[in-house]
N, C-alpha and C. Protein backbone atom coordinates (compact mmCIF):
# COMPACT_ATOMS: atom_id res chain seq x y z
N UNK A 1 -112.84 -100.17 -55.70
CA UNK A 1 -113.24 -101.13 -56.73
C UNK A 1 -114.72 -100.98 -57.08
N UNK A 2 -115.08 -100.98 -56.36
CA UNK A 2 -117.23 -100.63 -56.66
C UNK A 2 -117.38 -99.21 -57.40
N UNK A 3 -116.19 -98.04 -57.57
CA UNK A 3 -116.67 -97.17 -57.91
C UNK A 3 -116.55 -97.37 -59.52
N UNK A 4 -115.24 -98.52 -59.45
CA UNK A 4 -115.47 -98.68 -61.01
C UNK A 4 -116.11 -99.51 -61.37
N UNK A 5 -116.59 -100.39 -60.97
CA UNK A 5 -117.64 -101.24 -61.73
C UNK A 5 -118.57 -100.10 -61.56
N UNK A 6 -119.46 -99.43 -60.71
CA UNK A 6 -119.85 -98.47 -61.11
C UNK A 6 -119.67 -97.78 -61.93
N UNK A 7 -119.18 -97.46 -62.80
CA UNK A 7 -118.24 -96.43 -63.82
C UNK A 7 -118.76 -97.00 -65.09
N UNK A 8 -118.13 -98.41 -65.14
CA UNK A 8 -118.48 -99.75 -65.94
C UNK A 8 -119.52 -99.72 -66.26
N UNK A 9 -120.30 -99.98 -65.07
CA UNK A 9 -122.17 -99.98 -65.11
C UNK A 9 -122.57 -99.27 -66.27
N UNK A 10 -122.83 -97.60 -65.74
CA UNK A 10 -123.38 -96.34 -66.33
C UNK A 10 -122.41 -96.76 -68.03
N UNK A 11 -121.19 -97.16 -67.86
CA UNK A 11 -121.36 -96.79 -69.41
C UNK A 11 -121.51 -97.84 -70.34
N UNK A 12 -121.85 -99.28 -69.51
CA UNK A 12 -122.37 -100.23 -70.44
C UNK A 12 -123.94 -99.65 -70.56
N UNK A 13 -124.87 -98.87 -69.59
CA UNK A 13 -125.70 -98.48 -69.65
C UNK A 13 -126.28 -97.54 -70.69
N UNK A 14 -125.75 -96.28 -70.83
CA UNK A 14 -125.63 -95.79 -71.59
C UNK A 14 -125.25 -96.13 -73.73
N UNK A 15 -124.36 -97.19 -73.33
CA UNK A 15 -123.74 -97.83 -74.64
C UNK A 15 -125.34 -98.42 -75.05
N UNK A 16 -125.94 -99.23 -73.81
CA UNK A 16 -127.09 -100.31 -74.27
C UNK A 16 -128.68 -99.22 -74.96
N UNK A 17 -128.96 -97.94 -74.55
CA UNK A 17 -129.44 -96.85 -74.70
C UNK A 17 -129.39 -96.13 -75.97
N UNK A 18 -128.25 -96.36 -76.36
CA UNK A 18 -127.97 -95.71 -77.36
C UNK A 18 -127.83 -96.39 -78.61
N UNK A 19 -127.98 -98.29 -78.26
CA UNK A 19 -127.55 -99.31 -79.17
C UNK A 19 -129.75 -98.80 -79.54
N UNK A 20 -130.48 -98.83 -78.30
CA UNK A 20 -131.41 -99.10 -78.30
C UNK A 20 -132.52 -97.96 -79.27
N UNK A 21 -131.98 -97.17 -78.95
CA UNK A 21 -132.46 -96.13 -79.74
C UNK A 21 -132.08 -95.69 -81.12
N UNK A 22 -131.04 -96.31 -81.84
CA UNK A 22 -130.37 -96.68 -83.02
C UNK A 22 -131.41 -97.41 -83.80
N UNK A 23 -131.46 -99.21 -82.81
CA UNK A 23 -132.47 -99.57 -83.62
C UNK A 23 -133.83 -99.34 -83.16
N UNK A 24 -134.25 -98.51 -83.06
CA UNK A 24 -136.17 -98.29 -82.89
C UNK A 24 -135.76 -97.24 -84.29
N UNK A 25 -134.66 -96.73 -84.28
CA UNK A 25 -134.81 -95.40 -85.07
C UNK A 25 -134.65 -95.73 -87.08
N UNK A 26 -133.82 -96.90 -86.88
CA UNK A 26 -133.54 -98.11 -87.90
C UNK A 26 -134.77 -98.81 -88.78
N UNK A 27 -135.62 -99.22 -87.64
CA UNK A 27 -136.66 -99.96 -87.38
C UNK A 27 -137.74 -98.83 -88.39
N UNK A 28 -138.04 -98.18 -87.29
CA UNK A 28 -139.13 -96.78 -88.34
C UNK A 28 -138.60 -96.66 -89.71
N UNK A 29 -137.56 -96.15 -89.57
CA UNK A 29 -136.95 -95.69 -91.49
C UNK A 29 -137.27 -97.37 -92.64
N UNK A 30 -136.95 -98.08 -91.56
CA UNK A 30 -137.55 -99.34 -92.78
C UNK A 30 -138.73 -99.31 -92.83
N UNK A 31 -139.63 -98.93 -91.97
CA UNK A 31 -141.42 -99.90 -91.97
C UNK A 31 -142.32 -98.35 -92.53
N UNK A 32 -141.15 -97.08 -92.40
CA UNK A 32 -142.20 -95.80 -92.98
C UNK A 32 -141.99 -95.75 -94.28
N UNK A 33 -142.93 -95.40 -95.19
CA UNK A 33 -142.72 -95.26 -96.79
C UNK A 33 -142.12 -93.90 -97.03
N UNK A 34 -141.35 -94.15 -98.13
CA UNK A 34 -140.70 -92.86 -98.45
C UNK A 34 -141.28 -91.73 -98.97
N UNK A 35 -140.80 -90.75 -98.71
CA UNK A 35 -141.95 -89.43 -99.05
C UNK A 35 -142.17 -89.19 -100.45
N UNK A 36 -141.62 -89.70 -101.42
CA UNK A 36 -141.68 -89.52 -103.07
C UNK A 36 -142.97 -90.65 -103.45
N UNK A 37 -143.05 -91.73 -102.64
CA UNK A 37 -143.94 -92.49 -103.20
C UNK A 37 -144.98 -92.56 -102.30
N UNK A 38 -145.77 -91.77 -102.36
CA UNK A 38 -147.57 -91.18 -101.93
C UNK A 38 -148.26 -91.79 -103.24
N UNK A 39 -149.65 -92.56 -103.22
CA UNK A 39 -150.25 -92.98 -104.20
C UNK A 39 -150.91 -91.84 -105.03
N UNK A 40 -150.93 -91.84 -106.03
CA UNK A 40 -151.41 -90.36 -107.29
C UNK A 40 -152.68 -91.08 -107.82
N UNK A 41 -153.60 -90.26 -107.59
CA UNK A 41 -154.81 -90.59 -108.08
C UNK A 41 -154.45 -90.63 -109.61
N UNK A 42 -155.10 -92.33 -109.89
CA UNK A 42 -154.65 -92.40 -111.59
C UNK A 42 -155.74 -91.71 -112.11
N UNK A 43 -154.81 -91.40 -113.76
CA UNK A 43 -155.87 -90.64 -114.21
C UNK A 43 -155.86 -91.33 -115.69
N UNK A 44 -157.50 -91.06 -116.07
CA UNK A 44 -158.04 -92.09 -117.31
C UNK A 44 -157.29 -92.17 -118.41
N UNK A 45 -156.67 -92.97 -118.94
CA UNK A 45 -155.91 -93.12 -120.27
C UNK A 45 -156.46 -92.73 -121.63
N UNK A 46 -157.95 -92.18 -121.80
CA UNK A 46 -159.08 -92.08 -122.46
C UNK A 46 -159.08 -92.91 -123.46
């Protein structure tokens, strides 16, 4: 019986790891700006 709650353990472990690294990875793609919109030095309308 301990080897499966052991078993259990590692792969609620793993599941929680992988939930965790989803959102950090989630997290960045929202808070980094997208690569098309870099500010363009305006230029004079004359």
């Amino acid at each position: 019986m301990a080897n499966v709650l052991g078993l259990i353990g590692i792969v609620v472990f793993i599941a929680c790891v992988i939930a965790l690294a989803a959102g950090v990875t989630w997290v960045v793609v929202r808070l980094s700006p997208a690569p098309g919109k870099k500010k363009k030095p305006a230029t004079p309308a004359a």
